[in-house]
N, C-alpha and C. Protein backbone atom coordinates (compact mmCIF):
# COMPACT_ATOMS: atom_id res chain seq x y z
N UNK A 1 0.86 -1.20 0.00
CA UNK A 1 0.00 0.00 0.00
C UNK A 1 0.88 1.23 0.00
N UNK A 2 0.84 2.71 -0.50
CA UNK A 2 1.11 3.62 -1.21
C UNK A 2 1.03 4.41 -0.09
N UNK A 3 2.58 4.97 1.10
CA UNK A 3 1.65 6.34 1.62
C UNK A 3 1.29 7.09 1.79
N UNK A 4 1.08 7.58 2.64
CA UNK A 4 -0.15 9.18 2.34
C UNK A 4 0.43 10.15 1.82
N UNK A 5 2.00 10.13 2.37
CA UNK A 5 2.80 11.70 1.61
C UNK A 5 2.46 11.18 0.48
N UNK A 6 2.25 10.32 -0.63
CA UNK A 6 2.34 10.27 -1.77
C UNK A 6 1.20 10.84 -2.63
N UNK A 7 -0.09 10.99 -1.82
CA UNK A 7 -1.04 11.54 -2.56
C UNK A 7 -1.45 13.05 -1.72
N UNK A 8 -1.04 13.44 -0.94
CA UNK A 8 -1.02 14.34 -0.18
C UNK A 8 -0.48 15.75 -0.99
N UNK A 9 -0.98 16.87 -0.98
CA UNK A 9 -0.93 17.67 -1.44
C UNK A 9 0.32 18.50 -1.05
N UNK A 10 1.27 19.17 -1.81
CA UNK A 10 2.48 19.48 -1.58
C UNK A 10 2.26 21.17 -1.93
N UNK A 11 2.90 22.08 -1.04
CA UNK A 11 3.35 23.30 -1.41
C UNK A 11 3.11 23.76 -2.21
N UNK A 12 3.95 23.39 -3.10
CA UNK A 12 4.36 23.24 -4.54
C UNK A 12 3.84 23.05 -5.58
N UNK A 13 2.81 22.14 -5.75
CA UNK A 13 1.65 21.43 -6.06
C UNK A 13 0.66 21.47 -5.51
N UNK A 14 0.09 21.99 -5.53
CA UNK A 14 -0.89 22.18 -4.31
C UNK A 14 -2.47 21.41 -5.28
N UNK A 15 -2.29 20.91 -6.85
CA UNK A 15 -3.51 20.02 -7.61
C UNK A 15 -3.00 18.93 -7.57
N UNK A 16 -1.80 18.73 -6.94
CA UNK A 16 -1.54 17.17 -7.04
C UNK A 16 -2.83 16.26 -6.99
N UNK A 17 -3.16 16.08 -5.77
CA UNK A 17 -4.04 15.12 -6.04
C UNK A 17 -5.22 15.55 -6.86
N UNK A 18 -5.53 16.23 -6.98
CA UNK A 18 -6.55 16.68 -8.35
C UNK A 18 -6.45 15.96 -9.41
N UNK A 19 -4.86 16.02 -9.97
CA UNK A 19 -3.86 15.81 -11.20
C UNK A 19 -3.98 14.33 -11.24
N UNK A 20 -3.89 13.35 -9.38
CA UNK A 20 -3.66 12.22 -10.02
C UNK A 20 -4.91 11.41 -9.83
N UNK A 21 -6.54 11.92 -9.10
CA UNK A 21 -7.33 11.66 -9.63
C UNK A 21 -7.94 11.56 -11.16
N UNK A 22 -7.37 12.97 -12.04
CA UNK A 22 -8.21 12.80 -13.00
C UNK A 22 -7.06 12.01 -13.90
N UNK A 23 -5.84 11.29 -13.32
CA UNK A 23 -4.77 10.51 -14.37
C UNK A 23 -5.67 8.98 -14.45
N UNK A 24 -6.18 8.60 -13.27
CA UNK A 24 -6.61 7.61 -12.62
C UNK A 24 -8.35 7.35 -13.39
N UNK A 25 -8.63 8.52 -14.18
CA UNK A 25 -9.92 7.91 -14.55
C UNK A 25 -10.73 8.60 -13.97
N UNK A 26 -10.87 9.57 -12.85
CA UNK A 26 -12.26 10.59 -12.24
C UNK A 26 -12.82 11.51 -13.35
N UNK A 27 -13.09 11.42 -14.17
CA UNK A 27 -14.17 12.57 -14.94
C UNK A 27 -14.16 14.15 -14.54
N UNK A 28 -14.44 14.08 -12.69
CA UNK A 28 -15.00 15.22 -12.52
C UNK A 28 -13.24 15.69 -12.17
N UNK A 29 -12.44 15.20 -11.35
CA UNK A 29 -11.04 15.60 -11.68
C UNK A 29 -10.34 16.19 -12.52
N UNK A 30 -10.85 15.36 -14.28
CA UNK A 30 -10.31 16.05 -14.99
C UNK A 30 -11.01 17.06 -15.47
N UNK A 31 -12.22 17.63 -14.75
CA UNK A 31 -13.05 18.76 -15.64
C UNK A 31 -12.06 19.81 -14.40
N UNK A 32 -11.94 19.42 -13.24
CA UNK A 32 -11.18 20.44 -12.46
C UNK A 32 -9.83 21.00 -13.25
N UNK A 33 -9.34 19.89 -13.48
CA UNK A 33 -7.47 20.26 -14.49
C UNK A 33 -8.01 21.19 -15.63
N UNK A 34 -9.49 21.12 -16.22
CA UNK A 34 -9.55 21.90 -17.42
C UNK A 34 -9.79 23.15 -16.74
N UNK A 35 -10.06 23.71 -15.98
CA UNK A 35 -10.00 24.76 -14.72
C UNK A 35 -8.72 25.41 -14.86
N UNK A 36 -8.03 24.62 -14.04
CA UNK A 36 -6.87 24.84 -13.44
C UNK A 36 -6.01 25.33 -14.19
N UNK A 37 -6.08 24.51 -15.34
CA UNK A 37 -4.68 24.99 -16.56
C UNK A 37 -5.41 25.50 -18.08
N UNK A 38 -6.47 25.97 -18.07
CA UNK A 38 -7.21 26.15 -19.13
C UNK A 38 -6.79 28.01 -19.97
N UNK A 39 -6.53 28.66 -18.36
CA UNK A 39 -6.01 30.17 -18.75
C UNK A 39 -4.81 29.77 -19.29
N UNK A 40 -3.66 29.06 -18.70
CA UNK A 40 -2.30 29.25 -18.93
C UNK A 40 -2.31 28.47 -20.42
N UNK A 41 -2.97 27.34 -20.95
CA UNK A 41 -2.89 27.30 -21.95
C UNK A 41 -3.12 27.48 -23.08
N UNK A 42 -3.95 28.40 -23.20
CA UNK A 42 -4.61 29.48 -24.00
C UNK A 42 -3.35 30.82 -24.19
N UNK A 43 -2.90 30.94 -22.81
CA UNK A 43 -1.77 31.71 -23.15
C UNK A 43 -0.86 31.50 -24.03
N UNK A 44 -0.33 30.44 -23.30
CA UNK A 44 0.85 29.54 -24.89
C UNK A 44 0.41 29.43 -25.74
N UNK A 45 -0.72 29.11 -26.77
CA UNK A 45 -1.30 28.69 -27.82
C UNK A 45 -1.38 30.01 -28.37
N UNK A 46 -1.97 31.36 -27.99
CA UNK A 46 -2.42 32.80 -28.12
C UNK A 46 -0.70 33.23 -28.93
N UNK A 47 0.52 33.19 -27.63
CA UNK A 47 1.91 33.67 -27.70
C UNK A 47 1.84 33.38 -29.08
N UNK A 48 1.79 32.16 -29.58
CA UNK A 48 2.27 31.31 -30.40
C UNK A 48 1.73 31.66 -31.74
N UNK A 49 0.12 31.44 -31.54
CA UNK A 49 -0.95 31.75 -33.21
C UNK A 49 -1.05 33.42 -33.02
N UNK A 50 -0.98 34.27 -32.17
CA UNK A 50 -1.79 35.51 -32.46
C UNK A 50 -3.20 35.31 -33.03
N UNK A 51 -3.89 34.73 -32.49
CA UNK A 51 -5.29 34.36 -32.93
C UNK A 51 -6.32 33.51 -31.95
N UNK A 52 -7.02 34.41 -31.31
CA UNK A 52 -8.47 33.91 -30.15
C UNK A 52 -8.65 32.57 -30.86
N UNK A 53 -9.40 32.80 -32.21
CA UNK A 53 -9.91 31.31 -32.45
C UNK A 53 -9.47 29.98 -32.52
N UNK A 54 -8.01 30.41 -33.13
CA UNK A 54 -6.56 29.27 -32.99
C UNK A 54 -6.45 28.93 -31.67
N UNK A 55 -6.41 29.78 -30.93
CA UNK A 55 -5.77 29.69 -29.86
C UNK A 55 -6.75 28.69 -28.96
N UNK A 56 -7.93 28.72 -29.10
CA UNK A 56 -9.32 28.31 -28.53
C UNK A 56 -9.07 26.70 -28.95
N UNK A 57 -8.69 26.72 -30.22
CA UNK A 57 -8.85 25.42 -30.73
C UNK A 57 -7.37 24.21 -30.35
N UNK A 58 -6.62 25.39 -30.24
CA UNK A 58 -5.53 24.71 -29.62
C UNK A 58 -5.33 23.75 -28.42
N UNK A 59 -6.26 24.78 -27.37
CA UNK A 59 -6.53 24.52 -26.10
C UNK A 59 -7.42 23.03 -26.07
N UNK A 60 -8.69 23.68 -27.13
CA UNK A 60 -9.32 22.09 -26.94
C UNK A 60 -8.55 21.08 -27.39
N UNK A 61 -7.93 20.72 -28.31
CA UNK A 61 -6.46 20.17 -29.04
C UNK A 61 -6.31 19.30 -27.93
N UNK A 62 -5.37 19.99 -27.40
CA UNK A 62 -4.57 19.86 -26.25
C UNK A 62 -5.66 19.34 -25.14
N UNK A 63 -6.18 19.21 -24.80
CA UNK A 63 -6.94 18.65 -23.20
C UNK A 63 -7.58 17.47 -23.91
N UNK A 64 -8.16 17.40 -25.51
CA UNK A 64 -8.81 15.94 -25.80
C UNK A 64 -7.78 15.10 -25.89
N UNK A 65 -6.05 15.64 -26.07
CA UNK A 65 -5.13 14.45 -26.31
C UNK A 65 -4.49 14.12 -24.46
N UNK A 66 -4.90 14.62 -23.61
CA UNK A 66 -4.72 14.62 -22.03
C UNK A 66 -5.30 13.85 -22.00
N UNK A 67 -6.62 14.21 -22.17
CA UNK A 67 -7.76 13.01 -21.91
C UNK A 67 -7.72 11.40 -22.27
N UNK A 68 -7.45 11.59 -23.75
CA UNK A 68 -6.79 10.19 -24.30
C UNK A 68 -5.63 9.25 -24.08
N UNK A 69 -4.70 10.12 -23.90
CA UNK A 69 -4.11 9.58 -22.87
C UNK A 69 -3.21 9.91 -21.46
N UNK A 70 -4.62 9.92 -20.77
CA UNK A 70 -3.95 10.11 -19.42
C UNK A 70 -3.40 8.71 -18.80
N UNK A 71 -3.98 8.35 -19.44
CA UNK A 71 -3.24 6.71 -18.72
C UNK A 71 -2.07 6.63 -18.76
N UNK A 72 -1.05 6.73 -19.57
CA UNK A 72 -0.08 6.92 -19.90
C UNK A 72 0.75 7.44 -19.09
N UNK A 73 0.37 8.76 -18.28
CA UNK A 73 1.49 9.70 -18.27
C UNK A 73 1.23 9.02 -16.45
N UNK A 74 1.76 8.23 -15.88
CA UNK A 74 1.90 7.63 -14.13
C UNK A 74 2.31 8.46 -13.21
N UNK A 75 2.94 9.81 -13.56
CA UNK A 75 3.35 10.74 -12.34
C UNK A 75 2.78 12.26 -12.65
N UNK A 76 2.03 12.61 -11.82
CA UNK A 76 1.16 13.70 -11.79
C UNK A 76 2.08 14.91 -11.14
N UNK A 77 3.07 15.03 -11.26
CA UNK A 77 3.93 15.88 -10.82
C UNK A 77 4.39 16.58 -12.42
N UNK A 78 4.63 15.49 -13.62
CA UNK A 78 5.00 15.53 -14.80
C UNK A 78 3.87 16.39 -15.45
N UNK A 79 2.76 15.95 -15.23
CA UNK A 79 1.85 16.44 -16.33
C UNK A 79 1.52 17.77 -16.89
N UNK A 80 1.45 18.62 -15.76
CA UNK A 80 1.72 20.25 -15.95
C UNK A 80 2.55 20.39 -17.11
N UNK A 81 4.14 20.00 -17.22
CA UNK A 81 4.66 20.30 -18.24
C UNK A 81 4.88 19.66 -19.45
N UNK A 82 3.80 18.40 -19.26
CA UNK A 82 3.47 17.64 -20.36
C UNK A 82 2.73 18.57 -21.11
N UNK A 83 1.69 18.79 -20.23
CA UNK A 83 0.69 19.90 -20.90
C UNK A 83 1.03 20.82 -21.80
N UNK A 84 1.80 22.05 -21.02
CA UNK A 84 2.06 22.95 -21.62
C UNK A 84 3.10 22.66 -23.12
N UNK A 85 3.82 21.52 -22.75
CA UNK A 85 4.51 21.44 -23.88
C UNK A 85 4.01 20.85 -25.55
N UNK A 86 2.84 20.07 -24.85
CA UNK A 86 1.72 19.67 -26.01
C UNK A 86 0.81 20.72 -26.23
N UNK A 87 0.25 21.98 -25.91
CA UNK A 87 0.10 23.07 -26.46
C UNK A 87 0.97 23.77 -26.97
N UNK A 88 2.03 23.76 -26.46
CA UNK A 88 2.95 24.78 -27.34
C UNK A 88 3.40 24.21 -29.08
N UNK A 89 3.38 22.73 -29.19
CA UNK A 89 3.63 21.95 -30.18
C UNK A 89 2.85 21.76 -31.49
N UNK A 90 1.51 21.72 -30.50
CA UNK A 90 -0.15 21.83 -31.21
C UNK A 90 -0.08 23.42 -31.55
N UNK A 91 0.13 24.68 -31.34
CA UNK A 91 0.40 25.97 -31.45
C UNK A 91 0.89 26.06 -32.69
N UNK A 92 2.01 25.46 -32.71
CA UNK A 92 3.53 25.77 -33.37
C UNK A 92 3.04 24.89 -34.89
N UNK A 93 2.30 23.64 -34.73
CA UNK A 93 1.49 22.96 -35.82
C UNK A 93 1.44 23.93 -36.64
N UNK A 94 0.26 24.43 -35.82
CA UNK A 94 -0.88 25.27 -36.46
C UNK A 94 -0.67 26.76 -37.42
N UNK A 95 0.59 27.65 -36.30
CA UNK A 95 1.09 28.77 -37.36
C UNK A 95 1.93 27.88 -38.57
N UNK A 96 2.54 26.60 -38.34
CA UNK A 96 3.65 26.27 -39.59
C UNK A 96 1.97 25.82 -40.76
N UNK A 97 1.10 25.76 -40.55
CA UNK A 97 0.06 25.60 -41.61
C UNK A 97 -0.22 26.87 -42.28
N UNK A 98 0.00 27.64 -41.32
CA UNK A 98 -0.52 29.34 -41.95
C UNK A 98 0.83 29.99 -42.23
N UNK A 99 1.66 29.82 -42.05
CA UNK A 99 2.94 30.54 -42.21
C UNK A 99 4.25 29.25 -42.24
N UNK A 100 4.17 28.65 -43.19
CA UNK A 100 5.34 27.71 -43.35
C UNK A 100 6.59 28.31 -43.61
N UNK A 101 7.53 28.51 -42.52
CA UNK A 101 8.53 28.66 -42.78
C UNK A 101 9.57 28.17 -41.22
N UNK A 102 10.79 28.37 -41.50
CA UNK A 102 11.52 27.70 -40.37
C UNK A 102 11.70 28.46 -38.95
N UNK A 103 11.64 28.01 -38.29
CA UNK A 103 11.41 28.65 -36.68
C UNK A 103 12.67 29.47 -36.59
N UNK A 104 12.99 30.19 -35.72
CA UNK A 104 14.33 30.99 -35.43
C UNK A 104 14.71 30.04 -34.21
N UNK A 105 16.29 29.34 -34.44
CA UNK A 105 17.13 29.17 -33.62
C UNK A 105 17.32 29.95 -32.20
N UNK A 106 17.82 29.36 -31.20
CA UNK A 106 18.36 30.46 -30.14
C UNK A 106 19.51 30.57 -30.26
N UNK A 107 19.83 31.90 -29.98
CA UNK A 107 21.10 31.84 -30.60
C UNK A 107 22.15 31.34 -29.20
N UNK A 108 23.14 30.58 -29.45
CA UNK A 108 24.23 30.21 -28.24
C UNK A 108 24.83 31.44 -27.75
N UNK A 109 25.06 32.27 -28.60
CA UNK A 109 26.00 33.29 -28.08
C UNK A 109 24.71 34.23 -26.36
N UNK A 110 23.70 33.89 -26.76
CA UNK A 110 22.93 34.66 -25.69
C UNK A 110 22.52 33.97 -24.50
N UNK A 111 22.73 32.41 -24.71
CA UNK A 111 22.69 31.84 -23.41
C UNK A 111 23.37 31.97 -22.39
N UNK A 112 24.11 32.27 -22.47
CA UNK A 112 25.46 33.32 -21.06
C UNK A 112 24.72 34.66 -20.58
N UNK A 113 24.08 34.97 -21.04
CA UNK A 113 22.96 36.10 -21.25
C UNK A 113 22.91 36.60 -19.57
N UNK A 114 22.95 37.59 -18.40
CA UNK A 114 22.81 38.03 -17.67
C UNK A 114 21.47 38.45 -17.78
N UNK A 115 20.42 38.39 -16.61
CA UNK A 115 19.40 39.20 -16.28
C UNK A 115 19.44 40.63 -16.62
N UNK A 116 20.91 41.26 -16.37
CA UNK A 116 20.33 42.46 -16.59
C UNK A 116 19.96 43.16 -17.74
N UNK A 117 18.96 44.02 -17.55
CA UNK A 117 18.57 44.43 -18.85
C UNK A 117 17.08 44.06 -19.30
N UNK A 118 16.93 43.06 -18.61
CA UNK A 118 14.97 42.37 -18.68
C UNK A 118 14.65 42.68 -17.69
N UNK A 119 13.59 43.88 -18.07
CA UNK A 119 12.56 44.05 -17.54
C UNK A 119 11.13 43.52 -17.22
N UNK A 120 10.56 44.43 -16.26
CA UNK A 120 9.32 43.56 -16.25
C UNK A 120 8.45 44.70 -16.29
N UNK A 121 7.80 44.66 -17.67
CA UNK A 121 6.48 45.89 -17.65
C UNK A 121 5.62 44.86 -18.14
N UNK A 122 5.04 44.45 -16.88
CA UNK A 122 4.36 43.90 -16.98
C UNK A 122 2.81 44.96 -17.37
N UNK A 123 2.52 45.36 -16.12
CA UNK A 123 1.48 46.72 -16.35
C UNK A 123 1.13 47.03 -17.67
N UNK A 124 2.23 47.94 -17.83
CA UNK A 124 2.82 48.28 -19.69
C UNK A 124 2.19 47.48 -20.34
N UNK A 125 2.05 46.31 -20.35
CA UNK A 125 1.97 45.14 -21.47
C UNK A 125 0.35 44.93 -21.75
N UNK A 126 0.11 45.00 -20.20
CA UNK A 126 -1.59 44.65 -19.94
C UNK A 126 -2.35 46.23 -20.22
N UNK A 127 -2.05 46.76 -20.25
CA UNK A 127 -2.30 47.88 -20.51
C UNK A 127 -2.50 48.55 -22.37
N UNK A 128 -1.58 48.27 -22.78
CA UNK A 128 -1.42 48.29 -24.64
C UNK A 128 -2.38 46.96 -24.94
N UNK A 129 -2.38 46.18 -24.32
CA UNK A 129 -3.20 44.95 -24.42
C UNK A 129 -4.72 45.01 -25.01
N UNK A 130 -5.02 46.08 -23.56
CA UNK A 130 -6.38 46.31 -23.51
C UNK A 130 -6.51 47.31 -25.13
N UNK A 131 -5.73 48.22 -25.15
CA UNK A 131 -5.62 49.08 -26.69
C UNK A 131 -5.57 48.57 -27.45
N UNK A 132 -5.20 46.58 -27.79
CA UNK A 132 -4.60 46.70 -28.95
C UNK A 132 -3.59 46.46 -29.49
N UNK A 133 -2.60 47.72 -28.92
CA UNK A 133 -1.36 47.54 -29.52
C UNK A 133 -0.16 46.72 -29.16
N UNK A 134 -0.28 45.75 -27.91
CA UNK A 134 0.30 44.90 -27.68
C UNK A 134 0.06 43.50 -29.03
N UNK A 135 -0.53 43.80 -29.53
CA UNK A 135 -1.03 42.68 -30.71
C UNK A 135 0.20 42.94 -31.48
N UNK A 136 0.26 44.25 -32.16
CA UNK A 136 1.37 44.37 -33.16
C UNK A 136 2.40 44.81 -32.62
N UNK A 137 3.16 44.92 -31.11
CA UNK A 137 4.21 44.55 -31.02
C UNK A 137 5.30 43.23 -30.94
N UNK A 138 3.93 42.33 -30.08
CA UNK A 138 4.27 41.12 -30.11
C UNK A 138 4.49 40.44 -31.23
N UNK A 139 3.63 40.80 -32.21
CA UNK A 139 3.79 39.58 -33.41
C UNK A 139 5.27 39.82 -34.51
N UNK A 140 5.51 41.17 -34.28
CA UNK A 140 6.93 41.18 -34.62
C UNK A 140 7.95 40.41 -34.02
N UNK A 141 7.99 40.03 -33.09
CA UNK A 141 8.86 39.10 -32.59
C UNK A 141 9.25 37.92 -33.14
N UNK A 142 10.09 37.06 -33.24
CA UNK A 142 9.98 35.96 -33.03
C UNK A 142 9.55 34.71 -32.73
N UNK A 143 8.56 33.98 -33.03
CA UNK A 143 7.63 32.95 -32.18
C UNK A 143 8.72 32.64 -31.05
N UNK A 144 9.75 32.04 -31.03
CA UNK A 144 10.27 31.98 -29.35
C UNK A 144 10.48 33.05 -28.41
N UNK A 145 10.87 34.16 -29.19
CA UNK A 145 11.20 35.62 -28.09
C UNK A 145 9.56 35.54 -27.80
N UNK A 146 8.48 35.62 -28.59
CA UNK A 146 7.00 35.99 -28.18
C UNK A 146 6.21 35.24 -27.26
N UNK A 147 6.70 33.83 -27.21
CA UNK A 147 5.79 33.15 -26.21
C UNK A 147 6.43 33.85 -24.98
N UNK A 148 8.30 33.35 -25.14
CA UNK A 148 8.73 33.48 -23.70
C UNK A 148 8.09 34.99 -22.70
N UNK A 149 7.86 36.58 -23.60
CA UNK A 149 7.51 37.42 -23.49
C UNK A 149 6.09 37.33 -22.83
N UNK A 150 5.43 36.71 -23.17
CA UNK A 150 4.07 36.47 -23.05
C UNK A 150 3.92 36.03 -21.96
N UNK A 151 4.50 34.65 -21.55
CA UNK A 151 4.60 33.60 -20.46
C UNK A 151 5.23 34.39 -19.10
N UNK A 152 6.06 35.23 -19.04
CA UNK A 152 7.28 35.83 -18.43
C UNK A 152 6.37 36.83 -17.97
N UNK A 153 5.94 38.32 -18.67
CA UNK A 153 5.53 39.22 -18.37
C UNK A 153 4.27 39.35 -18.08
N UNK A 154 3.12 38.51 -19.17
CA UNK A 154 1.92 38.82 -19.20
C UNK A 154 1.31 37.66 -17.89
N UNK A 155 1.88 36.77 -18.07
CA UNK A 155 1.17 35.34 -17.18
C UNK A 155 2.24 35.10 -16.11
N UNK A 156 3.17 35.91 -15.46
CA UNK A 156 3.64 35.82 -14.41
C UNK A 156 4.60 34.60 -13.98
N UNK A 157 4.90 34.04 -15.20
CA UNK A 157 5.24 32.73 -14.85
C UNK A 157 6.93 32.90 -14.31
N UNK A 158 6.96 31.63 -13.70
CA UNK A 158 8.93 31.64 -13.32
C UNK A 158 9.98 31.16 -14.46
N UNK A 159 10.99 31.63 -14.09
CA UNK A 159 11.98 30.92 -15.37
C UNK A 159 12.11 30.00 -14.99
N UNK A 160 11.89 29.09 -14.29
CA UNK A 160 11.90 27.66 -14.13
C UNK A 160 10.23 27.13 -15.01
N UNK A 161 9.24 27.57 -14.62
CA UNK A 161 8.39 26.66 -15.20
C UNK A 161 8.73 27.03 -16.84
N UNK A 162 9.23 28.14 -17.03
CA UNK A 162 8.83 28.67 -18.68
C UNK A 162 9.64 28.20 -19.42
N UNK A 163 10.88 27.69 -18.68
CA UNK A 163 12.51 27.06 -19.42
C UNK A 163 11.75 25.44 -19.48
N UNK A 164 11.07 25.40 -18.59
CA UNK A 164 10.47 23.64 -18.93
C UNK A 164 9.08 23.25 -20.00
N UNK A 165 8.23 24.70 -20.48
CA UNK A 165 7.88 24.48 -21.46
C UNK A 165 8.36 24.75 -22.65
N UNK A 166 9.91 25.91 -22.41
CA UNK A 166 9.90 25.81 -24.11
C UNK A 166 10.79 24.96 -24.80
N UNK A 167 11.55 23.83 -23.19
CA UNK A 167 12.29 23.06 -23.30
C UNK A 167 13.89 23.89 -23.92
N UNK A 168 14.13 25.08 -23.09
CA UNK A 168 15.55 25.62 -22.48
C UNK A 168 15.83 25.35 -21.71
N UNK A 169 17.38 25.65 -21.40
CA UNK A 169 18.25 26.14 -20.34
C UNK A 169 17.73 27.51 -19.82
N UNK A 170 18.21 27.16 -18.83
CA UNK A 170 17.55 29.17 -17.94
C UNK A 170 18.67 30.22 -18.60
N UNK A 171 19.83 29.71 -18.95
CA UNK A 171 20.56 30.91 -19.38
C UNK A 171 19.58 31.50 -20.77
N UNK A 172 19.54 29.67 -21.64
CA UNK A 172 18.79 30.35 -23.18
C UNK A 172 17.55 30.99 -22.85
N UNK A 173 16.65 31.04 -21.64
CA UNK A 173 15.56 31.51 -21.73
C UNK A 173 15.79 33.60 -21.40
N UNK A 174 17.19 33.54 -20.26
CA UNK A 174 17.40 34.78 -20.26
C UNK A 174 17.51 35.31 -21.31
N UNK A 175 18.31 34.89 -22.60
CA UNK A 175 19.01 35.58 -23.26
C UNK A 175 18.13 35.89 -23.97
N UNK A 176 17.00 34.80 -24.35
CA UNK A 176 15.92 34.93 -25.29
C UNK A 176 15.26 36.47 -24.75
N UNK A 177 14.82 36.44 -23.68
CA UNK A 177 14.26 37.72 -22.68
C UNK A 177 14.41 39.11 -23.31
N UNK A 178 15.77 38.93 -22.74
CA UNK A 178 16.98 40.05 -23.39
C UNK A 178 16.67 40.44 -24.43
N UNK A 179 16.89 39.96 -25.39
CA UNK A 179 16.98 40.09 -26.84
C UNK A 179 15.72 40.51 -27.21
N UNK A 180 14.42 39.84 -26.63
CA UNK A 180 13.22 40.35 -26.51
C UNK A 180 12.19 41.68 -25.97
N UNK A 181 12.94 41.95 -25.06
CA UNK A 181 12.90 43.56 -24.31
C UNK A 181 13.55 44.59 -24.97
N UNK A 182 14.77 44.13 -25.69
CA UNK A 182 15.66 45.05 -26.55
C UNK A 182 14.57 45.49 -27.55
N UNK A 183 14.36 44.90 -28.52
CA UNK A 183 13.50 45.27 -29.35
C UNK A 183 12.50 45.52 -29.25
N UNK A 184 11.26 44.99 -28.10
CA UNK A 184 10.30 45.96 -27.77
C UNK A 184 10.53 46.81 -27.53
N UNK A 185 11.90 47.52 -26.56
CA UNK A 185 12.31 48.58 -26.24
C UNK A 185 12.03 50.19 -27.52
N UNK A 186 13.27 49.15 -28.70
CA UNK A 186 13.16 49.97 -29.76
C UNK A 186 11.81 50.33 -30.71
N UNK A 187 11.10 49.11 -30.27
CA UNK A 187 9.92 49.39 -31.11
C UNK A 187 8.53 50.34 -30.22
N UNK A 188 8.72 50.48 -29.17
CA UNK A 188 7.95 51.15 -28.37
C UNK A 188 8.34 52.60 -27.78
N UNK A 189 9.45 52.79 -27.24
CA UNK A 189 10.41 53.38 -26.88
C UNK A 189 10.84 53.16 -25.69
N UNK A 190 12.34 53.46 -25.06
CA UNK A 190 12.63 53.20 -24.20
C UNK A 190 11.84 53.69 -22.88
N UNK A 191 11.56 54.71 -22.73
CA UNK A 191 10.46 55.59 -22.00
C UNK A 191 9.67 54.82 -21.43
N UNK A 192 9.15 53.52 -22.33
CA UNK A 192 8.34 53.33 -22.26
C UNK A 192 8.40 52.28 -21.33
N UNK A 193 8.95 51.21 -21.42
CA UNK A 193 9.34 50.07 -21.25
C UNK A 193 10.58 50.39 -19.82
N UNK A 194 10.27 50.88 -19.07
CA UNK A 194 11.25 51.53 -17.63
C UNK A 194 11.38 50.28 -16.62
N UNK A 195 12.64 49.37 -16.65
CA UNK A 195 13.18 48.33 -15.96
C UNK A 195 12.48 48.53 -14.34
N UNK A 196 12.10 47.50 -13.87
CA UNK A 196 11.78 47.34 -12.06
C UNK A 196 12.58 46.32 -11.79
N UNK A 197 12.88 46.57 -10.39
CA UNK A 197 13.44 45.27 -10.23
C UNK A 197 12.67 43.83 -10.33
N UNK A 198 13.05 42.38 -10.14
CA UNK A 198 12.96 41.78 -10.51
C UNK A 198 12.61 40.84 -8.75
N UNK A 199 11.52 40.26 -8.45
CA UNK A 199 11.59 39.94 -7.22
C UNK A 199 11.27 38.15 -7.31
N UNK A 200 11.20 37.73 -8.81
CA UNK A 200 10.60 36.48 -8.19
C UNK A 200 12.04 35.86 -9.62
């Protein structure tokens, strides 16, 4: 028999057992996980297509192939970034149907990449958002500078969870950052985009 720390809810995790009810076959478990992770993956899918309806369809995408096979995946600690990484994939499908062409590399030279210099306007972001014009800054980007941007600033996430969906190193995810703030910088103005510190 299995014990209790094992299904017991952790810190950290705090849907664990949510996660490994609905792995196990509960129905109503997994309508909770479509809860739980339904904003954040809409986010990734959104970063990715620039498009509500894509992005919508992505999401469902993504939770009917959870569903199918949840059996599969035995540790509910994993699945979070199973998830996100099968939306970001299903995403990435979907613009190479509408825009076939080759993804941008990261570049090595920026994985040594220092924090400084990435900011967090976040505000800023949600704010042009509501206008609009966060649409056509973002989509100039890069599909990798744009999710990480997205994931980082707009959805609060850590460089630990965001380096495990886009499947980086934390240096390549800084550098990606970097390189990403630079040019919003230039494309917005610097004024605009005014560095805070950095607390998480």
């Amino acid at each position: 028999m299995k014990g209790d720390s094992e299904s017991s809810p952790t810190d950290d995790f705090p849907e664990r057992e949510t996660v490994r009810r609905a792995l196990r076959g509960d129905d109503a478990a997994f309508d909770e996980v479509v809860v739980l992770y339904g904003r954040r993956l809409y986010a990734i899918a959104y970063a990715v297509v620039q498009s509500r309806t894509e992005a919508e369809d992505v999401v469902q995408e993504t939770f009917l192939k959870a569903f199918a096979r949840r059996w599969m995946i035995r540790d509910p600690e994993k699945f979070p970034a199973w998830l996100y990484r099968t939306a970001r994939n299903q995403a990435l499908d979907a613009l190479r149907k509408h825009r076939p062409q080759s993804l941008p590399h990261d570049d090595p030279a920026m994985q040594g990449a220092v924090d400084k210099g990435v900011g967090t306007p976040s505000a800023h972001l949600r704010a042009l958002e509501r206008k609009g014009a966060v649409h056509r800054l973002l989509n100039a980007l890069p599909d990798h500078h744009r999710v990480a941007v997205t994931l980082r600033f707009m959805e609060g996430l850590g460089y630990g969870e965001i380096a495990a969906i886009m499947g980086l190193s934390r240096g390549a995810l800084r550098g990606i950052l970097a390189r990403a703030m630079e040019t919003l910088r230039k494309s917005a103005g610097t004024a605009f985009f005014i560095a805070h510190s950095e607390n998480q």
